[in-house]
N, C-alpha and C. Protein backbone atom coordinates (compact mmCIF):
# COMPACT_ATOMS: atom_id res chain seq x y z
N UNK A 1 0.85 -1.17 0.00
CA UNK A 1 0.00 0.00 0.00
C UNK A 1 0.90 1.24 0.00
N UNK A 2 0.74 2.20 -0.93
CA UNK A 2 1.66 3.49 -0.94
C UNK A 2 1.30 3.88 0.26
N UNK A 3 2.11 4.71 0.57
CA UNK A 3 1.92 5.91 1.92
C UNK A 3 1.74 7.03 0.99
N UNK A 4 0.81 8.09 1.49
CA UNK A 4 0.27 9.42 1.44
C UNK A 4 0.47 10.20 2.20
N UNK A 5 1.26 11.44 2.02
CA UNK A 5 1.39 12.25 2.87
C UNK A 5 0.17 13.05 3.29
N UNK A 6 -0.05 13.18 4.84
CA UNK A 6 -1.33 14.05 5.09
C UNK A 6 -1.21 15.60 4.49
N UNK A 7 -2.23 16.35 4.09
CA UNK A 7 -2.01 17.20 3.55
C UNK A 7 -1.86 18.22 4.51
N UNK A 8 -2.01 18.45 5.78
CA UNK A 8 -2.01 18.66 6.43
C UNK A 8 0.19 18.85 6.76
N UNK A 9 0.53 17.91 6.36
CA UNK A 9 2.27 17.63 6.81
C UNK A 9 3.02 18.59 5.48
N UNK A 10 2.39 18.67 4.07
CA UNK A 10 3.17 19.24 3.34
C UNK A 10 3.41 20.67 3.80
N UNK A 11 4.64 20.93 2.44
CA UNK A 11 4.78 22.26 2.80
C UNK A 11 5.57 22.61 1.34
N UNK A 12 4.22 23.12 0.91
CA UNK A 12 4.34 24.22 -0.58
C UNK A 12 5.12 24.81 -0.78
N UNK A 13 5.78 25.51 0.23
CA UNK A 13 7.01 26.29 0.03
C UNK A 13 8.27 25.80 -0.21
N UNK A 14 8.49 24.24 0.36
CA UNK A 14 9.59 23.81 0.02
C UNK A 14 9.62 22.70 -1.45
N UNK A 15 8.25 22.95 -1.75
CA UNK A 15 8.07 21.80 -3.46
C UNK A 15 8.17 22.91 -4.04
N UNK A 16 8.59 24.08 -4.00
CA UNK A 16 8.49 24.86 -5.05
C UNK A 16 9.55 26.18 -4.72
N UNK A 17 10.56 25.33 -4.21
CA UNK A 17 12.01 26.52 -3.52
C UNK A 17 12.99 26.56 -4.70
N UNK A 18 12.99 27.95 -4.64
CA UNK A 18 14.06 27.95 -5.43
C UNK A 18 15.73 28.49 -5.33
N UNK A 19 16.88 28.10 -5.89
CA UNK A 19 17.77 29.17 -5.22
C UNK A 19 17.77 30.39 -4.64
N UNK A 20 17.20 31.17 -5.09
CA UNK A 20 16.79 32.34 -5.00
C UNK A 20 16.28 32.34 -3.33
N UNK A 21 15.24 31.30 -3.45
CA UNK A 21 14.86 31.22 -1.58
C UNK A 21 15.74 31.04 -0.92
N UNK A 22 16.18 29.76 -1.27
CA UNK A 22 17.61 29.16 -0.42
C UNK A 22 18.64 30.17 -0.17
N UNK A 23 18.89 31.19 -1.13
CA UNK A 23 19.75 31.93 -1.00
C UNK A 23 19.19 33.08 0.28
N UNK A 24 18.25 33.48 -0.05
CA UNK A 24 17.39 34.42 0.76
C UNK A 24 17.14 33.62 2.25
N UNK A 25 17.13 32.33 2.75
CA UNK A 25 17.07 31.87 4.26
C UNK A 25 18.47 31.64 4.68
N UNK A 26 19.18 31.42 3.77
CA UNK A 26 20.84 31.02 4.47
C UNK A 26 21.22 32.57 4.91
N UNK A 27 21.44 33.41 3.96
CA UNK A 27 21.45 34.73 4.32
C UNK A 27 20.98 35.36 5.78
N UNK A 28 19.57 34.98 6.10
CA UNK A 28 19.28 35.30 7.06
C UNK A 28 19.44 34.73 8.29
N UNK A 29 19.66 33.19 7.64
CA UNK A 29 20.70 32.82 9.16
C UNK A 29 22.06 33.14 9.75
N UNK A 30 22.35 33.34 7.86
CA UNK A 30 24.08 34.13 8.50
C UNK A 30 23.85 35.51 9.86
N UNK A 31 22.60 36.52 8.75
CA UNK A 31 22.42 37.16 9.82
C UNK A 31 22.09 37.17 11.61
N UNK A 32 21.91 35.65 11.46
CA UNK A 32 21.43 35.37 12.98
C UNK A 32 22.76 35.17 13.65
N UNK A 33 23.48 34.57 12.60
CA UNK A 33 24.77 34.19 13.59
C UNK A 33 25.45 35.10 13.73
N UNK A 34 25.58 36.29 12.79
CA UNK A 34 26.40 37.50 13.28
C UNK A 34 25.41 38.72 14.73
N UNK A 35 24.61 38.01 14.41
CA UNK A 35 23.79 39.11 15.78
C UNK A 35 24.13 38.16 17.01
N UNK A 36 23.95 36.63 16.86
CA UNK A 36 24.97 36.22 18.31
C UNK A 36 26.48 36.39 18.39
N UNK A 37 27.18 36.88 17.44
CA UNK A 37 28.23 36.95 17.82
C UNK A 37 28.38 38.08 18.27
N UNK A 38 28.01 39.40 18.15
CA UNK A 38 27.87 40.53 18.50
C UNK A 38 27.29 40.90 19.69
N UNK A 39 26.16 39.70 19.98
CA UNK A 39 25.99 39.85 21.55
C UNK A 39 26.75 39.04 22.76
N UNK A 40 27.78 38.17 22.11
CA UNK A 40 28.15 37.55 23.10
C UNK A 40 29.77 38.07 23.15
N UNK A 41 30.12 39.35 22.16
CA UNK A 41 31.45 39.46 22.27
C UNK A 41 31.93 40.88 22.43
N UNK A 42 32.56 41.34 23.05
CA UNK A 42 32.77 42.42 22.81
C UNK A 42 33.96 43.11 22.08
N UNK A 43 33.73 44.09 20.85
CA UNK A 43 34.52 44.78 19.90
C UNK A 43 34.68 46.21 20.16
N UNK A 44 35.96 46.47 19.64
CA UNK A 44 35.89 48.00 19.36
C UNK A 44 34.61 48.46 18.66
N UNK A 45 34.51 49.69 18.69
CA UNK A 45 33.44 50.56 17.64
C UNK A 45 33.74 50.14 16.07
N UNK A 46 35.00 50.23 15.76
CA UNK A 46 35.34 50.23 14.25
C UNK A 46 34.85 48.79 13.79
N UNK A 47 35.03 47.79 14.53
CA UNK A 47 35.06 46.02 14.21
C UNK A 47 33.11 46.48 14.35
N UNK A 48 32.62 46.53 15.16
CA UNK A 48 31.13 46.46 15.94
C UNK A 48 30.78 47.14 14.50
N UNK A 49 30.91 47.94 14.12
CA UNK A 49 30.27 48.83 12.97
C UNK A 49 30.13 47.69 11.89
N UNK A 50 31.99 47.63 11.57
CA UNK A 50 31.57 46.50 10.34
C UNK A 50 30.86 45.48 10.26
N UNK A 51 30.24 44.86 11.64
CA UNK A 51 30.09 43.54 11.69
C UNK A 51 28.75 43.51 11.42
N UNK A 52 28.02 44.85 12.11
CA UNK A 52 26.48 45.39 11.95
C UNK A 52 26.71 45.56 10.53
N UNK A 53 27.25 46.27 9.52
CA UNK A 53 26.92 46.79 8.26
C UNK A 53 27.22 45.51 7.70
N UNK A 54 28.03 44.51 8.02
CA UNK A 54 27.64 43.19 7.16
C UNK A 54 26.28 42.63 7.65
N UNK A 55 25.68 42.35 8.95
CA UNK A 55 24.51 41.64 8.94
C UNK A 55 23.42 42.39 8.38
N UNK A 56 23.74 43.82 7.91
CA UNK A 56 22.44 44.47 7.18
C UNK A 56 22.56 44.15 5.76
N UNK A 57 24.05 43.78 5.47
CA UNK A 57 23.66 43.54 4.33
C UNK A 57 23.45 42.14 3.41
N UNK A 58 23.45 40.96 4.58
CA UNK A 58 22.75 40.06 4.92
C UNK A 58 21.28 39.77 4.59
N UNK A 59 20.81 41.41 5.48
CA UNK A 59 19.03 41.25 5.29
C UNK A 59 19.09 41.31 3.70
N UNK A 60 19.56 42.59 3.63
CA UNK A 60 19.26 43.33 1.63
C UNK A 60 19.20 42.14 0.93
N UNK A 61 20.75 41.09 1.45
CA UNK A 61 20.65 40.26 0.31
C UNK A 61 19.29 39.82 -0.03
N UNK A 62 18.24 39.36 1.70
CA UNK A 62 17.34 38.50 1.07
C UNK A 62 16.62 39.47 0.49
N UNK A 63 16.07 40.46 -0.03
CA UNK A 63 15.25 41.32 -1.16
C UNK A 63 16.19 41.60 -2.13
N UNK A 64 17.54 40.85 -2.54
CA UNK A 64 18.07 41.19 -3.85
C UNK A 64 17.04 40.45 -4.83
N UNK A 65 16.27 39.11 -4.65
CA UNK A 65 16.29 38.05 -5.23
C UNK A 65 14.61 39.15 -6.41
N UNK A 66 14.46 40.33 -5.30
CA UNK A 66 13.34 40.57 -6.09
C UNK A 66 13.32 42.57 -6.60
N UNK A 67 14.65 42.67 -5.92
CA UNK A 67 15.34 44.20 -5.91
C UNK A 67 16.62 43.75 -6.36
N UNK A 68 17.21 43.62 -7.83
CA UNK A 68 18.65 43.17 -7.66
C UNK A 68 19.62 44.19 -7.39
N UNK A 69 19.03 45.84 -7.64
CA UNK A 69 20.26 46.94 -7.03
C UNK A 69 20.23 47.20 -5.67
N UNK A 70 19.51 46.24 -4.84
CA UNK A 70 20.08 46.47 -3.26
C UNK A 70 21.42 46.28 -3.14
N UNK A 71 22.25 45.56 -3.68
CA UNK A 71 23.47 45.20 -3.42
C UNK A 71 24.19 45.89 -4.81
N UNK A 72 25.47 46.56 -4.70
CA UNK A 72 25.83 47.73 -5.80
C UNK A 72 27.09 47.61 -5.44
N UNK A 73 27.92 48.22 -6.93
CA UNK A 73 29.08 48.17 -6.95
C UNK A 73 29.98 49.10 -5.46
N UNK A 74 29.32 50.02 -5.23
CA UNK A 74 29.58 50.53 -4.01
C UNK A 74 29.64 49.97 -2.65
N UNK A 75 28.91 48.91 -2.59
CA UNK A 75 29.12 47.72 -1.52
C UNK A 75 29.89 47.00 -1.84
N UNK A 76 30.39 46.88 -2.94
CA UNK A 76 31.34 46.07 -3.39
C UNK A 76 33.15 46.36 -3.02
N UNK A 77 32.76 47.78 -3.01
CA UNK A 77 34.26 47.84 -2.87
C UNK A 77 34.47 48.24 -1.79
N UNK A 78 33.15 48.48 -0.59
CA UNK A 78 33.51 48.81 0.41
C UNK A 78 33.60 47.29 1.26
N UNK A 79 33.19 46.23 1.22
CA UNK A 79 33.52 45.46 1.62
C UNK A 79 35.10 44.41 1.05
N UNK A 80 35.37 44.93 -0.61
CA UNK A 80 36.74 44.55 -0.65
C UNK A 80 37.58 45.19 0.01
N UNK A 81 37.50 46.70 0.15
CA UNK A 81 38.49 47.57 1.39
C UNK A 81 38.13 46.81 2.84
N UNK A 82 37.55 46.45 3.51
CA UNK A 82 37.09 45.67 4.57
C UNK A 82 38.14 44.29 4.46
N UNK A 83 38.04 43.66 3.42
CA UNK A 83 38.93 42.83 3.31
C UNK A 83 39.86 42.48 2.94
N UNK A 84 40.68 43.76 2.55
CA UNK A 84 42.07 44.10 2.32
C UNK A 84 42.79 44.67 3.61
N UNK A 85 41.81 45.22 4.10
CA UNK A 85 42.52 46.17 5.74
C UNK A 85 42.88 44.72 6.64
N UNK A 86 41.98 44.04 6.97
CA UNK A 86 41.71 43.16 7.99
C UNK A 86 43.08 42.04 7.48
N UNK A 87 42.96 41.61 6.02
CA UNK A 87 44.26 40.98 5.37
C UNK A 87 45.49 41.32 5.96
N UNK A 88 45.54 42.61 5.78
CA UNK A 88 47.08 43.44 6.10
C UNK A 88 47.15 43.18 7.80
N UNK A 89 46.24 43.39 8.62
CA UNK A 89 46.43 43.59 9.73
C UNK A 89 46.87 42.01 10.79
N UNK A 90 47.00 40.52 9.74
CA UNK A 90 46.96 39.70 10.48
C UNK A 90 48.39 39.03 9.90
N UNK A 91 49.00 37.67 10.25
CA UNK A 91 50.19 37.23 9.65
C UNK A 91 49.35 37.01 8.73
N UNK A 92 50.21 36.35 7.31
CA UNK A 92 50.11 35.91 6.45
C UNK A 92 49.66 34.19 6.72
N UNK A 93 48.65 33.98 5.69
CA UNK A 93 48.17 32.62 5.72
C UNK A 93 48.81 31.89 5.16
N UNK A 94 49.50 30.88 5.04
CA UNK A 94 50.60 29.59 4.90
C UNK A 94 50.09 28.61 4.44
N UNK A 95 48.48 28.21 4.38
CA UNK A 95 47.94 27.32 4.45
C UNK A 95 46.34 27.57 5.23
N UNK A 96 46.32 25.82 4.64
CA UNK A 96 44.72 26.20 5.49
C UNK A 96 44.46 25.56 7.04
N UNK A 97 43.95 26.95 7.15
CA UNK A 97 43.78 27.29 9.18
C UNK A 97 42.58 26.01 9.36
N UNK A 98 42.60 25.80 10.29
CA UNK A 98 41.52 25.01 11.34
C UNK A 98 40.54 25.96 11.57
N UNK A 99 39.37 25.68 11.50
CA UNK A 99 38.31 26.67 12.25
C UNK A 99 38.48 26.22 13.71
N UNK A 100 39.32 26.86 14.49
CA UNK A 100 39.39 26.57 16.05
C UNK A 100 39.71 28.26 16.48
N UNK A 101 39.89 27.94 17.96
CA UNK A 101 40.66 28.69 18.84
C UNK A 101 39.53 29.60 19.47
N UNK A 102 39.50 30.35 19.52
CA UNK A 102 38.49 31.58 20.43
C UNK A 102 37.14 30.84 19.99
N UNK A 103 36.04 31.26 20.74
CA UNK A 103 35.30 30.93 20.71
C UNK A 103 34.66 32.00 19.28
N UNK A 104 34.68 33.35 19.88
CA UNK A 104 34.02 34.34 18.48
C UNK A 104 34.98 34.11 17.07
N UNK A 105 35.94 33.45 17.39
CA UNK A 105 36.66 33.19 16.09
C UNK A 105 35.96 32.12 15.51
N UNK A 106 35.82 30.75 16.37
CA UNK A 106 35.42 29.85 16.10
C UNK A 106 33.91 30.47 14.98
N UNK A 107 32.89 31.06 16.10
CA UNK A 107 32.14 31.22 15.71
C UNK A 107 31.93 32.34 13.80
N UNK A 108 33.00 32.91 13.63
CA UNK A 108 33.47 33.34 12.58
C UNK A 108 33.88 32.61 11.64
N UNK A 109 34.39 31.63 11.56
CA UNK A 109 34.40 30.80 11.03
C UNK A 109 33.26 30.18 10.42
N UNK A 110 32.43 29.53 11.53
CA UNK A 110 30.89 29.13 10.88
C UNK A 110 30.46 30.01 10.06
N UNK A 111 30.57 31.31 10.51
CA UNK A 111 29.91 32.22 9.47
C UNK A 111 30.45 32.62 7.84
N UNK A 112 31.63 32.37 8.19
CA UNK A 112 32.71 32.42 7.15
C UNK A 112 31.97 31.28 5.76
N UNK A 113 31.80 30.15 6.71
CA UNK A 113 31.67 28.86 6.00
C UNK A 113 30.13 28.50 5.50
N UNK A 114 29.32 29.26 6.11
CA UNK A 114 27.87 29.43 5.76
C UNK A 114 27.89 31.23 4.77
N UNK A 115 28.42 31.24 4.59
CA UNK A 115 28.57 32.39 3.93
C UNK A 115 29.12 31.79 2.22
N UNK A 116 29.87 31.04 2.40
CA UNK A 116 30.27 29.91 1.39
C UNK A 116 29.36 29.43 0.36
N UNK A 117 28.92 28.89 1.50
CA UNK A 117 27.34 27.87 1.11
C UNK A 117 26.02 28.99 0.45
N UNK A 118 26.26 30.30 0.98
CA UNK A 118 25.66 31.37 0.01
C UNK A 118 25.90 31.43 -0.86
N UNK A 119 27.54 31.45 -1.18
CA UNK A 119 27.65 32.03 -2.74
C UNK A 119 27.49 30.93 -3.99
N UNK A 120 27.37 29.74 -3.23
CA UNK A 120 26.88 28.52 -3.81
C UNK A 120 25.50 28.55 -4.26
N UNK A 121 24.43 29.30 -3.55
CA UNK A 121 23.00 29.34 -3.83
C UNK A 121 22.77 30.11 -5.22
N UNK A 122 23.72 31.40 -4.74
CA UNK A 122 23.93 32.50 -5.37
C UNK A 122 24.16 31.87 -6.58
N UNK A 123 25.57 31.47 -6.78
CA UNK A 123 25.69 30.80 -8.32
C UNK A 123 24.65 30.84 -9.27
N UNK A 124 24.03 29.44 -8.57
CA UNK A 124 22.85 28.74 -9.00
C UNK A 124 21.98 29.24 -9.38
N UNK A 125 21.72 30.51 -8.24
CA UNK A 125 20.46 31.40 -8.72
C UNK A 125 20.73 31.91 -10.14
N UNK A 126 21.58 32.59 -9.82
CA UNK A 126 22.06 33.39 -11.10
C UNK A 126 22.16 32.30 -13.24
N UNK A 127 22.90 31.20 -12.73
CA UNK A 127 23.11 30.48 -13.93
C UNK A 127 21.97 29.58 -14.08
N UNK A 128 21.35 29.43 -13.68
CA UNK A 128 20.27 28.59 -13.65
C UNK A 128 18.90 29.32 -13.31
N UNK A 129 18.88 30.09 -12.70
CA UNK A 129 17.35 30.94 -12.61
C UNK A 129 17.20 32.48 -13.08
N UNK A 130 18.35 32.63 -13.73
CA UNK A 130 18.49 33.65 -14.71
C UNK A 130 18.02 35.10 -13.92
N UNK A 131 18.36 34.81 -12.68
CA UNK A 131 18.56 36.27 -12.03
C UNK A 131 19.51 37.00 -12.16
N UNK A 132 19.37 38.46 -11.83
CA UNK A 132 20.18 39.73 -12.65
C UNK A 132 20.56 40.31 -11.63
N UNK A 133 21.28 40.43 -10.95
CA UNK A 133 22.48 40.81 -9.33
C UNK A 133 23.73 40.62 -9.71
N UNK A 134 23.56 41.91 -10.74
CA UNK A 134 25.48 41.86 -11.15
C UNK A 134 26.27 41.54 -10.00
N UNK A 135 26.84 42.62 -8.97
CA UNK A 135 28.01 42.04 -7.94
C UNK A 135 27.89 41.28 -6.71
N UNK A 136 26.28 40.93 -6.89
CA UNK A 136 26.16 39.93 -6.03
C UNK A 136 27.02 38.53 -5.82
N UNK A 137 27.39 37.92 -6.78
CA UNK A 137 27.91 37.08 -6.24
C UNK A 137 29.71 37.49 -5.64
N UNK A 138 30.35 38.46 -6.54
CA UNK A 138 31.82 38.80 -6.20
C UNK A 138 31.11 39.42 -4.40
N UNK A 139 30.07 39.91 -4.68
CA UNK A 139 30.24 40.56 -3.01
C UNK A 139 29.69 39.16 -2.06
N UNK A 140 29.55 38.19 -1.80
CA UNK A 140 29.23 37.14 -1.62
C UNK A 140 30.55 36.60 -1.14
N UNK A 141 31.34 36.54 -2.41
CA UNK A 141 33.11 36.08 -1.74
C UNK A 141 33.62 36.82 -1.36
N UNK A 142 33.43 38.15 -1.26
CA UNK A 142 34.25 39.37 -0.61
C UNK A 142 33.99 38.60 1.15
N UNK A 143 32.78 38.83 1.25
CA UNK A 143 32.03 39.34 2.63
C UNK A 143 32.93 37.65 3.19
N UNK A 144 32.71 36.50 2.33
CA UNK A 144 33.41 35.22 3.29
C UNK A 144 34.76 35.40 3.00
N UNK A 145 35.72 36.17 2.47
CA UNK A 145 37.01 36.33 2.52
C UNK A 145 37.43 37.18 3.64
N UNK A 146 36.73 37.90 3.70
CA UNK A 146 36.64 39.61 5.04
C UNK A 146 36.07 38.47 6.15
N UNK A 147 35.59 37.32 6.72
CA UNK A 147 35.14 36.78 7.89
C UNK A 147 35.92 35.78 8.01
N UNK A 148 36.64 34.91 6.97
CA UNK A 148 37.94 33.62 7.33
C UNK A 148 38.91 34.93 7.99
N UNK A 149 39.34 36.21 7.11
CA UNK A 149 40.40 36.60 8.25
C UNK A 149 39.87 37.52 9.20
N UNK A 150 38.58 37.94 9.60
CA UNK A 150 38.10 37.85 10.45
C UNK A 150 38.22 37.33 12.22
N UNK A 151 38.05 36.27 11.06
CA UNK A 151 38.54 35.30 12.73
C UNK A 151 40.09 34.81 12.83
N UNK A 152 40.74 34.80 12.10
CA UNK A 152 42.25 35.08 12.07
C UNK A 152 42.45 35.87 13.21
N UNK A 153 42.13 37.15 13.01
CA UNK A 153 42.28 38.39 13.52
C UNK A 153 41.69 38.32 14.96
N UNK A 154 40.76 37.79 15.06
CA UNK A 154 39.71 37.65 16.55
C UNK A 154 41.45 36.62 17.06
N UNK A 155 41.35 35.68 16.97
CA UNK A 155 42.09 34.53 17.67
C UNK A 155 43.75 35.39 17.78
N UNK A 156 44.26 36.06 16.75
CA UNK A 156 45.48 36.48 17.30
C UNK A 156 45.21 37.59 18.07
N UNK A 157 44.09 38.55 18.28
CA UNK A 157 43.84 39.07 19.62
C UNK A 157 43.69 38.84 20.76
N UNK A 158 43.27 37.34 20.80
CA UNK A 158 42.93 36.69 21.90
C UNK A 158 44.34 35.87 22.12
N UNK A 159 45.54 36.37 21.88
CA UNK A 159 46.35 35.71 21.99
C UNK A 159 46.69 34.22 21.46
N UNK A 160 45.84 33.45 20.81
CA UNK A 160 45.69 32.05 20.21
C UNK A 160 46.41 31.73 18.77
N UNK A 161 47.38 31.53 18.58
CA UNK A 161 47.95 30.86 16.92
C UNK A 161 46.95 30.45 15.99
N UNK A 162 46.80 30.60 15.56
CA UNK A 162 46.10 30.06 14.68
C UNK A 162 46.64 28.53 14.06
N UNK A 163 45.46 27.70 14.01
CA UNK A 163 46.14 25.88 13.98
C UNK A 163 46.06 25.94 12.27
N UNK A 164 47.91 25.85 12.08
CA UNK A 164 47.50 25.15 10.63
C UNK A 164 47.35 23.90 10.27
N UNK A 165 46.58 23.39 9.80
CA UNK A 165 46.04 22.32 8.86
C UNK A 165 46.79 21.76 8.38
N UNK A 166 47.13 22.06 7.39
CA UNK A 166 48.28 21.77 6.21
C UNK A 166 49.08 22.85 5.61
N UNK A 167 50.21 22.89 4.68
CA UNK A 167 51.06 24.32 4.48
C UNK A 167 50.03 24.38 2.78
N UNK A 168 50.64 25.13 2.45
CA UNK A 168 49.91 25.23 0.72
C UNK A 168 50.83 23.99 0.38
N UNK A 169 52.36 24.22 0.25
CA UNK A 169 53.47 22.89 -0.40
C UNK A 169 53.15 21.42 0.07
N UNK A 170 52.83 21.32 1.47
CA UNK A 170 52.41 19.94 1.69
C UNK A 170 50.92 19.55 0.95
N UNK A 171 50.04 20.34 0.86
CA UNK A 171 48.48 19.79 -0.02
C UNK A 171 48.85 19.74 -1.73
N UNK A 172 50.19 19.98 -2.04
CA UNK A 172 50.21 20.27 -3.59
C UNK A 172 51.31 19.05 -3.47
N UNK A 173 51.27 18.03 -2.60
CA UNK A 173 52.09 16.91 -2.33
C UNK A 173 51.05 15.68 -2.83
């Protein structure tokens, strides 16, 4: 005898999701995780600013999918300056880091890495659902390039090394 789902158990919204959604709920969880990290940590003004003007632009993302100039070349380069400053300000990466050490690092990391998994939606949306968000996706890898050294930066404040993984020469082994 087949099984039938009660109609009552479906859910319309997910038989009929599209990148575009997916992109628009990951987004907003990123935003959740940067509002706990912000309440459980404390930053200078300058870090606290950026961290707020990335989770707002978190929200925007989710109304790019139906506004594609919420997100603009002008966010674009203010978050590549974001992640050129923060670059300069930590050692040089050797390889790939461990998501460990501080806890708000740690937690930077997740965000780093769900931020990832955005620009993955993003892709998709774009080559496959023929949405029009020119620098959406470059600002997508900006914003998770500006949060891996992010938490670089958190953990060598907190006094913690950062754990390497592997060097670049040993993974090309």
């Amino acid at each position: 005898m087949e099984k039938i789902m009660p109609e009552a158990w479906r859910c319309p919204c997910l038989e009929n999701a599209s990148k575009a959604t997916e992109a628009s709920i990951t987004s907003d969880e990123i935003a959740s995780y940067l509002g706990n990290l912000l309440a459980q940590t404390s930053f200078g003004n300058h870090e606290r600013e950026s961290l707020i003007r990335c989770q707002m632009y978190h929200m925007q993302i989710m109304g790019v999918i139906s506004e594609p100039e919420l997100i603009t070349d002008k966010d674009l380069e203010w978050i590549a300056g974001k992640y050129v400053e923060i670059r300069d300000m930590v050692k040089p990466v050797t390889g790939y880091i461990m998501p460990s050490g501080s806890v708000p690092a740690t937690m930077m990391h997740i965000i780093c890495a769900k931020t990832r998994f955005l620009a993955r939606y993003v892709y998709l949306m774009i080559a496959n659902e023929n949405k029009k968000c020119a620098p959406l996706l470059e600002f997508v890898n900006m914003l998770s390039n500006y949060y891996f050294y992010f938490a670089i930066w958190l953990n060598e404040q907190a006094g913690i090394d950062n754990s390497l993984y592997k060097s670049f020469s040993q993974l090309r082994k």
